[in-house]
C-alpha atoms as a PDB file:
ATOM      1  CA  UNK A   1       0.000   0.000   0.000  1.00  0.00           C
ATOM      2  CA  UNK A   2       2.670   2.275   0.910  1.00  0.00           C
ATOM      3  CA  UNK A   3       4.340   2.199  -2.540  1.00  0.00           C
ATOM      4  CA  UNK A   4       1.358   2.835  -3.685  1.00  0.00           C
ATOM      5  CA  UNK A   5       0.620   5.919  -1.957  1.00  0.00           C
ATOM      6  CA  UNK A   6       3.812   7.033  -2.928  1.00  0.00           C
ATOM      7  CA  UNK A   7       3.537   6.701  -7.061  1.00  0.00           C
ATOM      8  CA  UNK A   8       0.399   8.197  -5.946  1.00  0.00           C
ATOM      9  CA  UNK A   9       2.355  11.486  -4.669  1.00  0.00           C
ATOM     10  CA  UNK A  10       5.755  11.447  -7.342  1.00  0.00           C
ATOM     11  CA  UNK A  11       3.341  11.174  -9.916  1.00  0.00           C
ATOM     12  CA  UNK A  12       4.336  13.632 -13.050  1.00  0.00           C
ATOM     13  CA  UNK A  13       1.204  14.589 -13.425  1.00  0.00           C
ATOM     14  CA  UNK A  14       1.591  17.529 -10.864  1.00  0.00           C
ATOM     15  CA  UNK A  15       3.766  19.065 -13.027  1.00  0.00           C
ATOM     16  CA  UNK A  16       0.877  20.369 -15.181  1.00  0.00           C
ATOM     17  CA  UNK A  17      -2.358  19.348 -12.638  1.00  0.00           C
ATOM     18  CA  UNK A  18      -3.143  20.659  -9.317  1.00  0.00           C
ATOM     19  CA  UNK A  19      -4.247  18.822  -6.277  1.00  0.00           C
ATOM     20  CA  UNK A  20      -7.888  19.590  -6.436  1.00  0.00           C
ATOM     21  CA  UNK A  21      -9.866  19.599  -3.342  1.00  0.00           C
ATOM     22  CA  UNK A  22     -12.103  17.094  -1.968  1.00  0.00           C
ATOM     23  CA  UNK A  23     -15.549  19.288  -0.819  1.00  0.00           C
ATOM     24  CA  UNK A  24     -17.953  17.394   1.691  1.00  0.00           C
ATOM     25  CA  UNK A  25     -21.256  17.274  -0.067  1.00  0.00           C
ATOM     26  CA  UNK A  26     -23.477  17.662   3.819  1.00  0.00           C
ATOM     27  CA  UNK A  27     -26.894  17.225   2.419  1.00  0.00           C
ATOM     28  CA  UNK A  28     -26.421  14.257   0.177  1.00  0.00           C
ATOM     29  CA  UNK A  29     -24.263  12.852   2.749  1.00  0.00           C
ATOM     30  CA  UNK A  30     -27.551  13.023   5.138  1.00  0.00           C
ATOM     31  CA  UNK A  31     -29.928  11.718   2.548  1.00  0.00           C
ATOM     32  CA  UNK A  32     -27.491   9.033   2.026  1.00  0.00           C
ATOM     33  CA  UNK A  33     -26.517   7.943   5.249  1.00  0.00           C
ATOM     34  CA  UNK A  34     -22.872   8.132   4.270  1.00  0.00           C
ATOM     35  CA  UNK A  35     -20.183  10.562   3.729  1.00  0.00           C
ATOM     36  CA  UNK A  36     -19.843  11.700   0.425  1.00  0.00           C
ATOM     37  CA  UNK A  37     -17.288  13.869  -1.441  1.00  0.00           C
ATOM     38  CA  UNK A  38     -16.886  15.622  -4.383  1.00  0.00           C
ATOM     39  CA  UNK A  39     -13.372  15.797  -6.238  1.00  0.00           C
ATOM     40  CA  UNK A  40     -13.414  19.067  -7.535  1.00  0.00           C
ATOM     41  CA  UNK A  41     -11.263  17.868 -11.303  1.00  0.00           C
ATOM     42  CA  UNK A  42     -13.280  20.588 -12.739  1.00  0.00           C
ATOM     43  CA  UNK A  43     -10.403  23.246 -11.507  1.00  0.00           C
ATOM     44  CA  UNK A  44      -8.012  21.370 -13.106  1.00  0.00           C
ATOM     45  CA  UNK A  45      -6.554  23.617 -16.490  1.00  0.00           C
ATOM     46  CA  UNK A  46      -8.762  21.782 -18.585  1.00  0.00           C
ATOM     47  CA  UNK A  47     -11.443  21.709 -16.517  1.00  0.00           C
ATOM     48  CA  UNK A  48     -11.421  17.794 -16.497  1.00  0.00           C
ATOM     49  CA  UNK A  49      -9.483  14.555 -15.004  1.00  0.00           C
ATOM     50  CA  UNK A  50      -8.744  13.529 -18.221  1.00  0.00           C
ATOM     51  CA  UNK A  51      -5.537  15.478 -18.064  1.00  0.00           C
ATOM     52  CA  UNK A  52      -4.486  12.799 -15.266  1.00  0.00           C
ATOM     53  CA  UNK A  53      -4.349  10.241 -17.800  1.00  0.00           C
ATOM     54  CA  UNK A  54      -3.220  12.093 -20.942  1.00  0.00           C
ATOM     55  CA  UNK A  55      -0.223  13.619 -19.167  1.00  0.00           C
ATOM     56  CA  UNK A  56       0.670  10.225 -17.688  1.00  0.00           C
ATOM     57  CA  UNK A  57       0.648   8.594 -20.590  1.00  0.00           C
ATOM     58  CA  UNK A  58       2.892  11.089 -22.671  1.00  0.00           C
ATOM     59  CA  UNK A  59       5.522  11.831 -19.970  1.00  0.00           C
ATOM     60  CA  UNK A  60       5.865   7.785 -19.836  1.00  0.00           C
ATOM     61  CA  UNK A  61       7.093   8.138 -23.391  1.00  0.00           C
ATOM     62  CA  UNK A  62      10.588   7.497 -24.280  1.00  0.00           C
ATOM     63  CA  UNK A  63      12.462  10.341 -25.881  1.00  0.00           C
ATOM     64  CA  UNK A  64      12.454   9.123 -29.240  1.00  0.00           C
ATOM     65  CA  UNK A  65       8.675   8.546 -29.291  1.00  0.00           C
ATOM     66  CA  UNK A  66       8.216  11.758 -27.851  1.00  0.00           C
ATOM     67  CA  UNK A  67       9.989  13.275 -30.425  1.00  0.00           C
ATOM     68  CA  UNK A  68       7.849  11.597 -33.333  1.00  0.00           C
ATOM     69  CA  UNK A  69       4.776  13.372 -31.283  1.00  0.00           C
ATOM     70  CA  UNK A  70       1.563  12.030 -30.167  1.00  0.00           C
ATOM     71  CA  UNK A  71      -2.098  11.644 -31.912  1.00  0.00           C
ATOM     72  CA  UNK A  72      -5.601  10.861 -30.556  1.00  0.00           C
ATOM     73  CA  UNK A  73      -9.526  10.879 -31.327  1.00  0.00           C
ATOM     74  CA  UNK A  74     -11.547  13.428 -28.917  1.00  0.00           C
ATOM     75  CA  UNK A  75     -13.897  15.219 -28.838  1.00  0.00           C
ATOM     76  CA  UNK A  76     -13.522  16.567 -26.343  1.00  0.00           C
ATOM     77  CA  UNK A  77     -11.724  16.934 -22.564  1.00  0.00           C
ATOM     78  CA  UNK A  78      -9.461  14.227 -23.580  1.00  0.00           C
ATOM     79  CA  UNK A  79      -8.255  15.660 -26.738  1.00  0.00           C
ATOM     80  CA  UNK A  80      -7.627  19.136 -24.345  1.00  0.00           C
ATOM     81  CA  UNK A  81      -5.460  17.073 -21.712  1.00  0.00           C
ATOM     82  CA  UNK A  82      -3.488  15.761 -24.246  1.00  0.00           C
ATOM     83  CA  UNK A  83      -2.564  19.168 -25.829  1.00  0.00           C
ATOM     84  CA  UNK A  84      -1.909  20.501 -23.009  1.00  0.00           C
ATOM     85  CA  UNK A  85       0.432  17.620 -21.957  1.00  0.00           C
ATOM     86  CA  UNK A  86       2.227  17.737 -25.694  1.00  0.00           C
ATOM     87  CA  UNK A  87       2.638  21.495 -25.420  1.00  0.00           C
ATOM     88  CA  UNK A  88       3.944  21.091 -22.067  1.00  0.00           C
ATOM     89  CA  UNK A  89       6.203  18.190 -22.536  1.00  0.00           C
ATOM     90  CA  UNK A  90       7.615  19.609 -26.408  1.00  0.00           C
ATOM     91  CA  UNK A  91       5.684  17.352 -28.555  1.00  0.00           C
ATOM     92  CA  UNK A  92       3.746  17.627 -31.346  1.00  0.00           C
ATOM     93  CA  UNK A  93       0.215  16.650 -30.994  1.00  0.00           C
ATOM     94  CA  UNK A  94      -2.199  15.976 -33.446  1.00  0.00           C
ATOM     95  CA  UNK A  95      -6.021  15.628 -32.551  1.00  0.00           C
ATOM     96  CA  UNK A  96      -8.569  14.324 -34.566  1.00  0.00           C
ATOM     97  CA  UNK A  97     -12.024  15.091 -33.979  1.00  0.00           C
ATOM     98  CA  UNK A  98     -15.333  14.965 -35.917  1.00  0.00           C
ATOM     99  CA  UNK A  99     -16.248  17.729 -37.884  1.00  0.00           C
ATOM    100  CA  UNK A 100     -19.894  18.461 -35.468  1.00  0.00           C
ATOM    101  CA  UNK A 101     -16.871  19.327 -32.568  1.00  0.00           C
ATOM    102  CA  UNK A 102     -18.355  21.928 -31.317  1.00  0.00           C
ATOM    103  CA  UNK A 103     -16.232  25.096 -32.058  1.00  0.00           C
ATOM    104  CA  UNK A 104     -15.819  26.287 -28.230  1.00  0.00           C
ATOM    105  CA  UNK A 105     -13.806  22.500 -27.713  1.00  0.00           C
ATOM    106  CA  UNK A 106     -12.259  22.857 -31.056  1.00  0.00           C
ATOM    107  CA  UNK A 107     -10.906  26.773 -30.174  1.00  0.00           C
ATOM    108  CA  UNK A 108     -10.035  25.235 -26.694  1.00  0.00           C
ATOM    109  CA  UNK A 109      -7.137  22.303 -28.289  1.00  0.00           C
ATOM    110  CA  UNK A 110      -6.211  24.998 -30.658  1.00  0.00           C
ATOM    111  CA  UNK A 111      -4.993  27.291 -28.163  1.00  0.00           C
ATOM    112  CA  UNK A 112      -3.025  24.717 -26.226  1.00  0.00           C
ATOM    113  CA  UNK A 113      -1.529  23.952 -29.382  1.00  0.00           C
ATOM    114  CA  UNK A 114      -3.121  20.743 -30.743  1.00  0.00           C
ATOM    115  CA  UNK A 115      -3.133  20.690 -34.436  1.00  0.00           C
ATOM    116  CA  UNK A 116      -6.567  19.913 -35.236  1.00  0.00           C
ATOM    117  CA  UNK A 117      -7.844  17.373 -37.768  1.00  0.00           C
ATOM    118  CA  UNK A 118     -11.537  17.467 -38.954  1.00  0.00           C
ATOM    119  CA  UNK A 119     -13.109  14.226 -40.359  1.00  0.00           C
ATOM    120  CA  UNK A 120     -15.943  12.215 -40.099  1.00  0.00           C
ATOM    121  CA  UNK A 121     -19.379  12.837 -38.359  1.00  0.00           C
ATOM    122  CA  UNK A 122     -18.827  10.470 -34.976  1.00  0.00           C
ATOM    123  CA  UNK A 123     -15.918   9.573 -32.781  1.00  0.00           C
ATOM    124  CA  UNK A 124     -15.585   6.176 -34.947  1.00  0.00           C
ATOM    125  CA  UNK A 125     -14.458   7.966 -37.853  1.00  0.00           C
ATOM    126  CA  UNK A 126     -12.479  10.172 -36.465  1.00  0.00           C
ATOM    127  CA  UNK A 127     -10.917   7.574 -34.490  1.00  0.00           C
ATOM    128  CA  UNK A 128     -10.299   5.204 -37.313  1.00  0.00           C
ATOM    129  CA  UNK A 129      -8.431   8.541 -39.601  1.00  0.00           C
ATOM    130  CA  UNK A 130      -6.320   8.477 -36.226  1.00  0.00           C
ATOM    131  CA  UNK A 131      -5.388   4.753 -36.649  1.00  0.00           C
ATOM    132  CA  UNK A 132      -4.764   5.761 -40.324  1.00  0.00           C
ATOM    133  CA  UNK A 133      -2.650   8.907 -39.312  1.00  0.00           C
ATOM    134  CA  UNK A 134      -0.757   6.892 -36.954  1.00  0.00           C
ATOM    135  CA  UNK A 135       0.430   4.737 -39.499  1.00  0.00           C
ATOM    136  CA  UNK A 136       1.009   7.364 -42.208  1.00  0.00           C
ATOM    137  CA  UNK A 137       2.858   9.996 -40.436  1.00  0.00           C
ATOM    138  CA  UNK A 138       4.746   7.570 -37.860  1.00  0.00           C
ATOM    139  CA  UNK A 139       3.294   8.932 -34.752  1.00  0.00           C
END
């Protein structure tokens, strides 16, 4: 358990994600008969936990890999973590994400410097152009 705790702590994820509170949630604690808690992810920079896992994931990359950059399908919080963990770690990172995106998300990957690729009308498509992507551009 200890060891545990302690990835838990030395994680690399803190170098881009904050340690959000936990707030005590007192009536639905009383209506349940329990004590519940909120983990407040939504204050993270991209207002999501899916940084946790995008960040973890990249900065687990050896250097050369890293250097080739980094693609995914999102559409949305996940495609922002992972920007946001290329931009800070130096890699490229190319998103794909169907074209009915909304533009707020799309603006959002943008301007932590995902290169965006349109294509298809679902996450399928766009994931499957990833797969192809992957292979094309050696990512």
């Amino acid at each position: 358990m200890q060891s545990y705790v302690k990835k838990i702590l030395t994680a690399r994820v803190y170098d881009v994600a904050i340690e959000s509170p936990l707030d005590h949630l007192p009536r639905l604690s009383r209506r349940l008969d329990n004590r519940i808690m909120l983990k407040r992810e939504d204050l993270q920079p991209v207002f999501s936990f899916k940084l946790r896992g995008a960040y973890n994931k990249i900065a687990s990359l050896p250097a050369e890999l890293l250097a080739k950059g980094v693609i995914c399908a999102s559409a949305g919080n996940h495609a922002q973590g992972v920007a946001l963990a290329a931009n800070t770690l130096g890699c490229r990172a190319v998103i794909v994400m169907p074209q009915t995106t909304p533009a707020i998300k799309i603006e959002s990957v943008k301007n932590l410097g995902g290169e965006i690729v349109l294509h298809g009308d679902a996450f399928d498509e766009a994931y499957q152009h990833a797969r192809e992507l992957e292979s094309q551009e050696a990512l």
